[in-house]
C-alpha atoms as a PDB file:
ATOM      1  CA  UNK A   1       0.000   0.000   0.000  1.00  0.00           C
ATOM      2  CA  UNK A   2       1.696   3.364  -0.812  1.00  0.00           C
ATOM      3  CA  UNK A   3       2.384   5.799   1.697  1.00  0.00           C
ATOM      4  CA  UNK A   4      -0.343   8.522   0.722  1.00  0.00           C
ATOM      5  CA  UNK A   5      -3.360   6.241   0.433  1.00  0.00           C
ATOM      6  CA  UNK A   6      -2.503   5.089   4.285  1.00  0.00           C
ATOM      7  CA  UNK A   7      -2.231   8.607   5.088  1.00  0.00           C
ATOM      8  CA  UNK A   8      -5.802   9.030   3.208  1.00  0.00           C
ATOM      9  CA  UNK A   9      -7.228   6.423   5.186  1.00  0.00           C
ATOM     10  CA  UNK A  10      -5.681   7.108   7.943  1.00  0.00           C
ATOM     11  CA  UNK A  11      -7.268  11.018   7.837  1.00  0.00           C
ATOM     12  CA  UNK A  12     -10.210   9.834   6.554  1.00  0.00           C
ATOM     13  CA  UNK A  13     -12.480   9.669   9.835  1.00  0.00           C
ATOM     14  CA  UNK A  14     -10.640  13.230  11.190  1.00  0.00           C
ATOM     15  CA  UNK A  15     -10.608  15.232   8.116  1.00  0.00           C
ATOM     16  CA  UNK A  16     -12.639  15.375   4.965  1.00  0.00           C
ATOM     17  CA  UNK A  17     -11.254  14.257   1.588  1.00  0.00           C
ATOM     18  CA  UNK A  18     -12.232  14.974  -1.530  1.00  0.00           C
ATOM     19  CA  UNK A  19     -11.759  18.671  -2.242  1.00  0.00           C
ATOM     20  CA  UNK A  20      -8.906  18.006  -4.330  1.00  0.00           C
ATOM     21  CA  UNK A  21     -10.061  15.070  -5.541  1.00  0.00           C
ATOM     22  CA  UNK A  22     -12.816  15.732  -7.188  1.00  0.00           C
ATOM     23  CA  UNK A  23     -13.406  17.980 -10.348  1.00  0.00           C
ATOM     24  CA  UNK A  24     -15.593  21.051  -8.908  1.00  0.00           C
ATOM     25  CA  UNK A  25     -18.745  19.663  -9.345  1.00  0.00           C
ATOM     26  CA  UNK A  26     -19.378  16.315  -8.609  1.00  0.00           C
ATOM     27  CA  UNK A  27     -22.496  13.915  -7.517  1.00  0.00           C
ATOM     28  CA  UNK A  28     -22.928  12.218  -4.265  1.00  0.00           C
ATOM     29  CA  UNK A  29     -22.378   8.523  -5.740  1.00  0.00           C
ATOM     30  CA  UNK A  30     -18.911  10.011  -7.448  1.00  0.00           C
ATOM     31  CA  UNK A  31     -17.731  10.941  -3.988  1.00  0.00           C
ATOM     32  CA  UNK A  32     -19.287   7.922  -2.566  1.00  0.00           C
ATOM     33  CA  UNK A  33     -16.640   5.889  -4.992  1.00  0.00           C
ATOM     34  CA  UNK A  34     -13.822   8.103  -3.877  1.00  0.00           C
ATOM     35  CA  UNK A  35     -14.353   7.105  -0.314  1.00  0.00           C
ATOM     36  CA  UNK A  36     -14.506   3.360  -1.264  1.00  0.00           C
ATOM     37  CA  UNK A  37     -11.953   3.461  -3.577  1.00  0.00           C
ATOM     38  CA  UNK A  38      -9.657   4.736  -0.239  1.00  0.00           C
ATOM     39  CA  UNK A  39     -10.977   2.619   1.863  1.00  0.00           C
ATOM     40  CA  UNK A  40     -11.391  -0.436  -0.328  1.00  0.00           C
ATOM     41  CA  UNK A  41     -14.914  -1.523   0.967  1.00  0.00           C
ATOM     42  CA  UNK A  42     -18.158  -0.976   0.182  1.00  0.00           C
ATOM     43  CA  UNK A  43     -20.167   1.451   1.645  1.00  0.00           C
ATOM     44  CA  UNK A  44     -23.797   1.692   2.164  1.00  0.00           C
ATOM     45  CA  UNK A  45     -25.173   4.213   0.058  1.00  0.00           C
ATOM     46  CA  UNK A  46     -27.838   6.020   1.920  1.00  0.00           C
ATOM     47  CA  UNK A  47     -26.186   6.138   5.217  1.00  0.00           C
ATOM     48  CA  UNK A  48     -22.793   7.513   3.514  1.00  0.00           C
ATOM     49  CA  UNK A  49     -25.162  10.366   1.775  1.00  0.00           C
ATOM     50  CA  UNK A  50     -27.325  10.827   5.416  1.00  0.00           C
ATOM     51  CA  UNK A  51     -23.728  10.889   7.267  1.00  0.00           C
ATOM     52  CA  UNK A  52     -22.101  13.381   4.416  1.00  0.00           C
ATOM     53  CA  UNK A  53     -24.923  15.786   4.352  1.00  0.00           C
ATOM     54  CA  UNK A  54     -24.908  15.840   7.792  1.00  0.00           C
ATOM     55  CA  UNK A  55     -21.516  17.266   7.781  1.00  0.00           C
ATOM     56  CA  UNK A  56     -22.814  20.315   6.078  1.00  0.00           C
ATOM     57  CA  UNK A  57     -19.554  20.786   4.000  1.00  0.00           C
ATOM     58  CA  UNK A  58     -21.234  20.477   0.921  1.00  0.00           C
ATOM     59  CA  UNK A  59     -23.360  22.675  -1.212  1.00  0.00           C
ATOM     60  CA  UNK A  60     -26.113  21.122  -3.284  1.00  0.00           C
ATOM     61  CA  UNK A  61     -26.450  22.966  -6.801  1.00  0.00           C
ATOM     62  CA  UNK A  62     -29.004  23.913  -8.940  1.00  0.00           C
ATOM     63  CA  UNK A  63     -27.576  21.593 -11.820  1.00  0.00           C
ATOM     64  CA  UNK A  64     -27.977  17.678 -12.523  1.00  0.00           C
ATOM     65  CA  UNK A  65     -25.620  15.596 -13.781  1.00  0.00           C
ATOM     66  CA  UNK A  66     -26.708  14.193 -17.381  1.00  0.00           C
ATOM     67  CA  UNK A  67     -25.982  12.228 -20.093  1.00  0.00           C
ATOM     68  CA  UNK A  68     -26.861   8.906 -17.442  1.00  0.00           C
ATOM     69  CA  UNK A  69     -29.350   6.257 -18.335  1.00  0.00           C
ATOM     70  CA  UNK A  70     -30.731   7.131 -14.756  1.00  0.00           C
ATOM     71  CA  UNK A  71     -32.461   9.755 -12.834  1.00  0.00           C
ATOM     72  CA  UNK A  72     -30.065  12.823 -13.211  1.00  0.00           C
ATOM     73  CA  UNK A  73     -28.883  13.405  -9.555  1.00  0.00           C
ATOM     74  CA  UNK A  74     -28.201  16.838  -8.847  1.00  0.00           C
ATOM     75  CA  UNK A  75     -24.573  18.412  -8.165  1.00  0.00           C
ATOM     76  CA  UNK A  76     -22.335  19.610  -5.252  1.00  0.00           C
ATOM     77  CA  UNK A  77     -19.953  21.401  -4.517  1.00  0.00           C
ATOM     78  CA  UNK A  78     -17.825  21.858  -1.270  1.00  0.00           C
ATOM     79  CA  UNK A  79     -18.833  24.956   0.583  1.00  0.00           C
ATOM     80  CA  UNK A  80     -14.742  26.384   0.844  1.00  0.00           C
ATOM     81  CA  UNK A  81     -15.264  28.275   4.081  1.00  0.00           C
ATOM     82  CA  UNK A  82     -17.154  25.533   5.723  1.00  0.00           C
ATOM     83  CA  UNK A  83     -14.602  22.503   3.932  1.00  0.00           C
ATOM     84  CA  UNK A  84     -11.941  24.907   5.691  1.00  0.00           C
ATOM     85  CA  UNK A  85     -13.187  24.971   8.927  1.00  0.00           C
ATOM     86  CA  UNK A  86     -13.935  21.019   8.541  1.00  0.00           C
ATOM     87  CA  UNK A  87     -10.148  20.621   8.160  1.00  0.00           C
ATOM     88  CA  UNK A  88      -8.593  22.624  10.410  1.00  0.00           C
ATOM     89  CA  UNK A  89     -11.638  21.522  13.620  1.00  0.00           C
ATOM     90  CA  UNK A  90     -11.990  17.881  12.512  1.00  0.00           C
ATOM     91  CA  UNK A  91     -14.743  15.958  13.205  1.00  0.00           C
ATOM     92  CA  UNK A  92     -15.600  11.777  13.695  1.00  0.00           C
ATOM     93  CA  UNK A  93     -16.907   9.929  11.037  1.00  0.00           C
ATOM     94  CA  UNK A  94     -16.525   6.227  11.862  1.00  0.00           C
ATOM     95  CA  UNK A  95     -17.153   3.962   8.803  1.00  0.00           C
END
């Protein structure tokens, strides 16, 4: 395992990830994959969006996601001043 993904995972529950991860916009199942990707399990996918949104780092946009065979899901963004604060405070996610 290389040395940044264990320092991913090992920030993961303290800090949030994805800021620089992710383009600007993204949807909730591409960050979803970002945080299983790191951690290398599967996550549930309605308690990871509960837990996320919970967090309040993220703002929800006016703009869906096309060009899917599914439902268009709308777009986020982080909220910088909030994703900021996130960082430097922490906070515990347990997965």
């Amino acid at each position: 395992m290389s040395k940044a993904l264990a320092s991913l995972r090992l920030d993961l529950n303290d800090h949030p990830v994805g800021c620089n991860l992710l383009p600007e916009k993204f949807t909730i199942p591409e960050l979803l994959r970002l945080y299983e990707t790191i951690l290398g399990e599967a996550l549930d996918r309605r308690n990871f969006q509960r837990r996320i949104l919970a967090l309040d780092i993220l703002e929800r946009l006016k703009e869906f996601k096309t060009g899917g065979p599914h439902k268009a899901p709308f777009l986020y963004r982080f909220d910088s001043k909030k994703y900021s604060k996130a960082l430097k405070q922490g906070f515990k996610l347990d997965w």
